[in-house]
Protein backbone atom coordinates (compact mmCIF):
# COMPACT_ATOMS: atom_id res chain seq x y z
CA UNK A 1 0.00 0.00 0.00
CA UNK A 2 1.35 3.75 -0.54
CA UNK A 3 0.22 4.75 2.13
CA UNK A 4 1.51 7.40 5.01
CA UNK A 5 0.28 8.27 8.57
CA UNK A 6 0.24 11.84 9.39
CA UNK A 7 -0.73 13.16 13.02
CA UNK A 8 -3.60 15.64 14.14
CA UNK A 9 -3.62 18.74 16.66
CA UNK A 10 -6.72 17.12 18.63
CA UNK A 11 -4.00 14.01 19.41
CA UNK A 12 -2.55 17.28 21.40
CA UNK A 13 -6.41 17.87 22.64
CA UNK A 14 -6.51 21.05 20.11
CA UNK A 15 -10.07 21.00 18.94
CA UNK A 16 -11.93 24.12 20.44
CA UNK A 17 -9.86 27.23 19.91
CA UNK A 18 -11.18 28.85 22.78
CA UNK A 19 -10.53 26.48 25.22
CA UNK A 20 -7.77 28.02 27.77
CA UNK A 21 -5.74 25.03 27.85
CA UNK A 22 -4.49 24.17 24.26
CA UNK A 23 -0.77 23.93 24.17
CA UNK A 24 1.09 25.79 21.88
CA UNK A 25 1.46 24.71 17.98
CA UNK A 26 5.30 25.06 18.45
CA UNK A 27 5.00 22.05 21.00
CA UNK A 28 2.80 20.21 18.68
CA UNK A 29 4.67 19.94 15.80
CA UNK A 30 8.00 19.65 18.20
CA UNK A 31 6.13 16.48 19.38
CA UNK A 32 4.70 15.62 16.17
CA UNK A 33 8.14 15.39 14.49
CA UNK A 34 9.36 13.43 17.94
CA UNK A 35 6.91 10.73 16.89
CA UNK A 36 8.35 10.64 13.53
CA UNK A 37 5.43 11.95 11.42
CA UNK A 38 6.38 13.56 7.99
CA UNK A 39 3.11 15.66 8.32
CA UNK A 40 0.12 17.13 10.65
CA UNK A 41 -3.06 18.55 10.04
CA UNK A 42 -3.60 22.80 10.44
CA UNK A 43 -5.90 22.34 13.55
CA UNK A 44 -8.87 25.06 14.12
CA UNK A 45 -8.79 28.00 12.32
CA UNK A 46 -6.61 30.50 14.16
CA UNK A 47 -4.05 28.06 16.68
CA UNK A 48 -1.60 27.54 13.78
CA UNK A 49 -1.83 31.27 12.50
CA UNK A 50 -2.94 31.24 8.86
CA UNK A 51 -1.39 35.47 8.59
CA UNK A 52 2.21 34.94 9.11
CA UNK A 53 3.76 32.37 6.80
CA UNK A 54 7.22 32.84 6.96
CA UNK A 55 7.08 32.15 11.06
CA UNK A 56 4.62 28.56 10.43
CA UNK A 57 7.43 27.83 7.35
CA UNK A 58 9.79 28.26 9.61
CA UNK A 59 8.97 26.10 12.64
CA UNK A 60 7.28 23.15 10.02
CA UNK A 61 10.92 23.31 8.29
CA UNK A 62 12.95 23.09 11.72
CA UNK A 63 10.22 19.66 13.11
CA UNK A 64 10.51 18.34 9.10
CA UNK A 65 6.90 18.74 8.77
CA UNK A 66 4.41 19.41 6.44
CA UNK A 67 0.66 19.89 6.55
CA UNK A 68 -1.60 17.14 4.80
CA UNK A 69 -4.82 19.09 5.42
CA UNK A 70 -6.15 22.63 6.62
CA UNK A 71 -10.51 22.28 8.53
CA UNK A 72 -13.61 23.84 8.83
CA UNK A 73 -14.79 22.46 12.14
CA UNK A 74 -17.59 24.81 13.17
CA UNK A 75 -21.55 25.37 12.27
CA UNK A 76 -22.26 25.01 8.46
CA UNK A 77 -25.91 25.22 9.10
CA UNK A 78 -26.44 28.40 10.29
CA UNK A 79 -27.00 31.57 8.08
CA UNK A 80 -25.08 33.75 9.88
CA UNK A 81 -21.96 31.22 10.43
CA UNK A 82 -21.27 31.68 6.80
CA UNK A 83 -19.85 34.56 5.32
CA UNK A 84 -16.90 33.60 8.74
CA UNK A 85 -16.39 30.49 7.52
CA UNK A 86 -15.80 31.48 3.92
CA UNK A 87 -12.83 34.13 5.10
CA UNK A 88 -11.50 30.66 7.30
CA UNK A 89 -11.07 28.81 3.97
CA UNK A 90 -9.46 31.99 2.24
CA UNK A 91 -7.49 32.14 5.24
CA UNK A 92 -6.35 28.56 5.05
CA UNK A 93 -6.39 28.22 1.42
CA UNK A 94 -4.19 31.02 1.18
CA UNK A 95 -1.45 29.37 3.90
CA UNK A 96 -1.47 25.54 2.58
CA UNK A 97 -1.25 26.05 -0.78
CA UNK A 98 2.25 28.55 -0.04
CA UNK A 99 3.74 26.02 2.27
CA UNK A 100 6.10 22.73 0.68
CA UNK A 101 3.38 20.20 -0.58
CA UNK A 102 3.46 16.28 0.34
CA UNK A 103 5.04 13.26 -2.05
CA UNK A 104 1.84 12.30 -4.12
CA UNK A 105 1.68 8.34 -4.23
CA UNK A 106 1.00 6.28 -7.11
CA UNK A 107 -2.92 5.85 -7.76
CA UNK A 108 -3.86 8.98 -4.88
CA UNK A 109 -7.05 10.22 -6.32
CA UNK A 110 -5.66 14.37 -5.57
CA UNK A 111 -2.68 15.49 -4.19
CA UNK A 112 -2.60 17.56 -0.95
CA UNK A 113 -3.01 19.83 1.09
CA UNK A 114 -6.81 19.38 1.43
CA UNK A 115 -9.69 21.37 3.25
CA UNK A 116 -11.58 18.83 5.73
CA UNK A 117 -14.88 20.32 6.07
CA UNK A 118 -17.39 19.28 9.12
CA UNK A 119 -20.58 20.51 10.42
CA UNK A 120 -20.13 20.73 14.66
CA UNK A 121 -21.85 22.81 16.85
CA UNK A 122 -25.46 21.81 17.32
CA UNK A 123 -26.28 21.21 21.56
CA UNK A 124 -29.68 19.05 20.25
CA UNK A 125 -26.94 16.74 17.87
CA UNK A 126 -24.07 17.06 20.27
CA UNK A 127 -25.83 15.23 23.30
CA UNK A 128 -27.48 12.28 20.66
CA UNK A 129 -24.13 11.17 19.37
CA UNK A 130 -23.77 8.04 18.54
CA UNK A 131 -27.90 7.63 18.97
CA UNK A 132 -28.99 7.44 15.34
CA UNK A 133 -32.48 6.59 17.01
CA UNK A 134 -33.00 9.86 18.71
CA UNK A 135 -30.72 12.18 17.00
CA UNK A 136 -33.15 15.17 15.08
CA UNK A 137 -33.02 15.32 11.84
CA UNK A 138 -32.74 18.23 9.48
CA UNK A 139 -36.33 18.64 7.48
CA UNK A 140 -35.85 19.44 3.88
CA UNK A 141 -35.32 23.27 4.18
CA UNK A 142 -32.58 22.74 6.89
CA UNK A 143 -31.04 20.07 4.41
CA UNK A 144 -30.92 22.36 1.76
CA UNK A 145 -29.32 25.32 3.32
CA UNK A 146 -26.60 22.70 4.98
CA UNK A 147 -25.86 21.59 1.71
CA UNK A 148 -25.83 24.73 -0.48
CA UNK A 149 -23.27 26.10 2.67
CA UNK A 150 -21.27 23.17 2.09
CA UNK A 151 -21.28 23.61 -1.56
CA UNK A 152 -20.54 27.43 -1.09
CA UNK A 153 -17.63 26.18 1.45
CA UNK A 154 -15.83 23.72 -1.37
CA UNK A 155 -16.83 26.05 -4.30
CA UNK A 156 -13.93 28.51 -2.32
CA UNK A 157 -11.48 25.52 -1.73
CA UNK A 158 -11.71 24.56 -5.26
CA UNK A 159 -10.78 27.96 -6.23
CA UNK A 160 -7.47 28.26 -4.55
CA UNK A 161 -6.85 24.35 -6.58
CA UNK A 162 -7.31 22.95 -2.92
CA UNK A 163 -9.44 19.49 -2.96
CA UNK A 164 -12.03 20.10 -0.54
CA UNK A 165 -13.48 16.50 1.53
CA UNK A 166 -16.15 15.89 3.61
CA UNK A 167 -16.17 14.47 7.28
CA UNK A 168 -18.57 13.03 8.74
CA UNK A 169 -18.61 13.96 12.73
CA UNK A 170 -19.72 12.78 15.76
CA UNK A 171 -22.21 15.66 17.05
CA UNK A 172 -22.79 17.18 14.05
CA UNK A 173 -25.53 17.52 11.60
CA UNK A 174 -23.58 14.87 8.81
CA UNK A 175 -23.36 11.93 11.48
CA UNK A 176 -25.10 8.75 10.67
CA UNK A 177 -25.68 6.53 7.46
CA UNK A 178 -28.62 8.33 6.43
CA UNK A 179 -27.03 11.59 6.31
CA UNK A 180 -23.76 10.64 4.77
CA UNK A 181 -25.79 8.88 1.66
CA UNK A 182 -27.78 12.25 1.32
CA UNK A 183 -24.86 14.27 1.37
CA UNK A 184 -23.16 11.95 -1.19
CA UNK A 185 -26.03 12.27 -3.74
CA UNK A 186 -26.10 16.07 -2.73
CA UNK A 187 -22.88 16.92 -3.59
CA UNK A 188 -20.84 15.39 -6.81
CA UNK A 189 -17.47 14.04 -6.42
CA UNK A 190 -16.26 16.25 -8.88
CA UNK A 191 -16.77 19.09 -6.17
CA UNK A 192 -15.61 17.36 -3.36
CA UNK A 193 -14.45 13.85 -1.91
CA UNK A 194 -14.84 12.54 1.68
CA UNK A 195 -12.49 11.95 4.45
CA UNK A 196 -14.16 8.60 6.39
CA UNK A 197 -13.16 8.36 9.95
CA UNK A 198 -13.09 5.09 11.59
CA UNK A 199 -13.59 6.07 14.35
CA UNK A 200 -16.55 8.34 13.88
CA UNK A 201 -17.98 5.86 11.71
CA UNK A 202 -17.53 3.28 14.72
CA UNK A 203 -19.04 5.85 17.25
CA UNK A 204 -22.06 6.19 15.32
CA UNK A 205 -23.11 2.51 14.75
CA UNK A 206 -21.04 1.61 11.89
CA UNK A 207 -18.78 -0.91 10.44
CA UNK A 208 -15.59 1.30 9.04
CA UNK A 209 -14.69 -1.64 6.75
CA UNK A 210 -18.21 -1.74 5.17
CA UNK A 211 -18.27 2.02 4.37
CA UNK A 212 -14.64 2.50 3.44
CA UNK A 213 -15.48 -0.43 0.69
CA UNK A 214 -18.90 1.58 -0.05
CA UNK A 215 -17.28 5.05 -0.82
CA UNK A 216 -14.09 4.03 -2.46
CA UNK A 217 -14.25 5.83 -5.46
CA UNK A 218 -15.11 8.77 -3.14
CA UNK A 219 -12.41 8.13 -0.93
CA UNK A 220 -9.51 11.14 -0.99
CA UNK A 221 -8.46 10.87 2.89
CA UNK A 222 -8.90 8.73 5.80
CA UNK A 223 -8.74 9.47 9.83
CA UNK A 224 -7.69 6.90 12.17
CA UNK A 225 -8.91 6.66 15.65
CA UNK A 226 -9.49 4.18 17.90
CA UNK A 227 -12.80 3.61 20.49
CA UNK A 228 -12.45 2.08 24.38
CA UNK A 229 -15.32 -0.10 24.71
CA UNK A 230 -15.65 0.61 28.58
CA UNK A 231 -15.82 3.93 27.92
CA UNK A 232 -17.74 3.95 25.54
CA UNK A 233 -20.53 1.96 26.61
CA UNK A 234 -20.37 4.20 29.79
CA UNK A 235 -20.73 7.17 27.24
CA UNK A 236 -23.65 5.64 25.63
CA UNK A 237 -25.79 5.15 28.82
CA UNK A 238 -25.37 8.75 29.81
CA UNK A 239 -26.41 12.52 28.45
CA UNK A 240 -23.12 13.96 27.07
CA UNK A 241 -21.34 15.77 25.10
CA UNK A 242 -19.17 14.08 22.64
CA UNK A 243 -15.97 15.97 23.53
CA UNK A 244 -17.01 15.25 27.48
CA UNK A 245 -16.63 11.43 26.49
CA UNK A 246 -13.55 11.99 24.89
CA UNK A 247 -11.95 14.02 27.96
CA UNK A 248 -12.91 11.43 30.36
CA UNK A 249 -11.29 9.15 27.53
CA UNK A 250 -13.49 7.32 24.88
CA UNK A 251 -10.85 7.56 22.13
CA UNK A 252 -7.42 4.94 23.02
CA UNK A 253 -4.34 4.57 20.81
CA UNK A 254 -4.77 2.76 17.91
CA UNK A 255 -4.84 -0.90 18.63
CA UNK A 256 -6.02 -0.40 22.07
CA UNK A 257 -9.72 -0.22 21.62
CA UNK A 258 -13.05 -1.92 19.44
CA UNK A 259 -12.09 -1.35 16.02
CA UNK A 260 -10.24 -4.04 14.52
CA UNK A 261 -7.22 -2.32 12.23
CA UNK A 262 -6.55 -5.43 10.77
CA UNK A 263 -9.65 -5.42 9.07
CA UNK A 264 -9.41 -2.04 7.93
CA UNK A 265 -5.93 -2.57 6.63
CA UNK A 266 -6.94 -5.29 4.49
CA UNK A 267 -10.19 -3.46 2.95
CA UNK A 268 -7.57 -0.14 2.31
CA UNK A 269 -5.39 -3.13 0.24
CA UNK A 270 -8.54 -4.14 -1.17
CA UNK A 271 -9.37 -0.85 -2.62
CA UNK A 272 -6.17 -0.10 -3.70
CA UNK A 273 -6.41 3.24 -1.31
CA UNK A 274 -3.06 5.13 -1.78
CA UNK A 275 -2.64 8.52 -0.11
CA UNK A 276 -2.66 9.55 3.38
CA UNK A 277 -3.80 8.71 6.58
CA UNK A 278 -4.02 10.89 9.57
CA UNK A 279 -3.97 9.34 13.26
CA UNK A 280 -6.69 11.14 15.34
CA UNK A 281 -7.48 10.69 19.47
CA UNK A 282 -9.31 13.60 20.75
CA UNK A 283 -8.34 14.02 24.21
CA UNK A 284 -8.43 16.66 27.00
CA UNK A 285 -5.67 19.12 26.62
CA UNK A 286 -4.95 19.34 30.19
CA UNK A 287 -3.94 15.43 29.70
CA UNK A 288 -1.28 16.69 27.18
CA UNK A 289 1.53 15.03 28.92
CA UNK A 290 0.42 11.57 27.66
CA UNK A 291 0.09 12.74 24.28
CA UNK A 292 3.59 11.52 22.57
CA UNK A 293 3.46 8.34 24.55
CA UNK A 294 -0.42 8.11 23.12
CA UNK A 295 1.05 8.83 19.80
CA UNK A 296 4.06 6.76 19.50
CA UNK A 297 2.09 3.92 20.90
CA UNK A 298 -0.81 4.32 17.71
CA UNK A 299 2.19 4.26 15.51
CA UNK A 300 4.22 1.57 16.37
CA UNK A 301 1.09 -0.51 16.31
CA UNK A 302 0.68 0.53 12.65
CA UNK A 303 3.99 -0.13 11.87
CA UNK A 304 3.29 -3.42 13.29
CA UNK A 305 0.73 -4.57 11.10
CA UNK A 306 2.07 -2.95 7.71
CA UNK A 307 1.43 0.32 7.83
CA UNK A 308 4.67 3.18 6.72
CA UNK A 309 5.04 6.60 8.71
């Protein structure tokens, strides 16, 4: 397989941006390259500053880094969300594409950097994650706007030449396997891919294997996380947030947890899925000091079973 495995901020517990106790992006990447990853993900808009290139050049050229993908992780839905999140993807856009660009493998549908774009903020969707039974649904109207933001959202990727793909996320509007089937008749593949988690996927009721075999020819990126049962089921039986679960720790290193990477490393070899891979375990960033160990521990299992850094 030509494959890699790149690292995420949110391994570092960097998923809110205005949570007080993110650590700095200049320890990230420090521990990032410590790990021995080739490549990271932006983070939120704003923690990795997207106005002063020559200073993120700078410390991604000392830690031998580059970035595999800039996000929009924030409220699509809403009207007045929108015209913000457009000047995030100019803002992102216009970093990425000026910093030194990834290898592109043999048979990778589009080369990086890409723009990972997820629907989050949403209290009534937030507390039913992971319950497809008594998560709300969007009616038609609601559906429609969603969409036509997302559409508006890639549209301004696709301008700077930056491949746009869709995540679906745990406590968002895009969740389940209704809503990813919707969104993938919604929007053609020709204006955007999708970025399948295994985790989320997992989280929400579903087999990662059967849906990374499903969406192949859709398939531009994939996260990697990995689910502990115990605290999980814990998660399930009580009214949370998802990020609460994940602070009180419902994500694991890879290999540690319910999702059988074995499995998911043979259906990757079955698609022929070349490209990247980026190792995700949302965590509390006041836990920050197990964060390398977490790390190097999800990638020496990889290594283990086939996988190249």
């Amino acid at each position: 397989m030509g494959i890699k495995i790149c690292g995420a901020p949110c391994c570092w517990g960097v998923d809110d941006i205005t949570n007080p106790y993110l650590p700095t992006y200049q320890r990230v990447l420090k521990e990032a390259h410590e790990a021995g990853y080739r490549a990271i993900e932006l983070g939120p808009n704003g923690w990795i500053p997207t106005d002063d290139i020559e200073t993120v050049t700078e410390e991604l050229n000392k830690n031998d880094l580059s970035i595999v993908a800039g996000t929009i992780f924030d409220n699509v839905l809403d009207d007045d969300n929108y015209e913000k999140l457009l000047k995030q993807v100019d803002g992102i856009c216009s970093l990425i594409t000026k910093l030194p660009p990834l290898p592109v493998e043999e048979g990778q549908h589009y080369p990086t950097p890409y723009m990972t774009v997820m629907d989050w903020g949403h209290d009534e969707r937030d507390y039913a994650a992971g319950h497809s039974d008594r998560a709300p649904r969007l009616d038609d109207a609601g559906w429609k706007k969603l969409v036509d933001h997302f559409k508006g959202l890639c549209e301004r990727a696709n301008s700077y030449g930056v491949r746009p793909v869709l995540h679906p996320h745990c406590g968002g509007y895009v969740e389940f396997a209704d809503e990813i089937d919707r969104l993938a008749e919604d929007i053609p593949n020709d204006m955007a891919g999708f970025v399948l988690d295994t985790g989320h996927l997992t989280y929400a009721g579903m087999d990662p294997v059967e849906w990374i075999r499903k969406y192949q020819d859709r398939l531009d990126y994939v996260h990697f996380k990995d689910i502990d049962p115990n605290v999980y089921d814990k998660v399930m039986h009580e009214h949370i947030r998802f990020f609460e679960g994940c602070a009180i720790g419902s994500m694991c290193p890879i290999g540690q947890g319910m999702i059988d990477y074995k499995a998911v490393a043979d259906v990757l070899k079955e698609i022929n899925y070349n490209g990247y891979i980026t190792i995700e375990q949302e965590c509390d960033p006041r836990n920050v000091e197990q964060s390398l160990a977490n790390v190097k521990a999800s990638v020496d299992y990889l290594k283990g079973i086939g996988f190249d850094i």
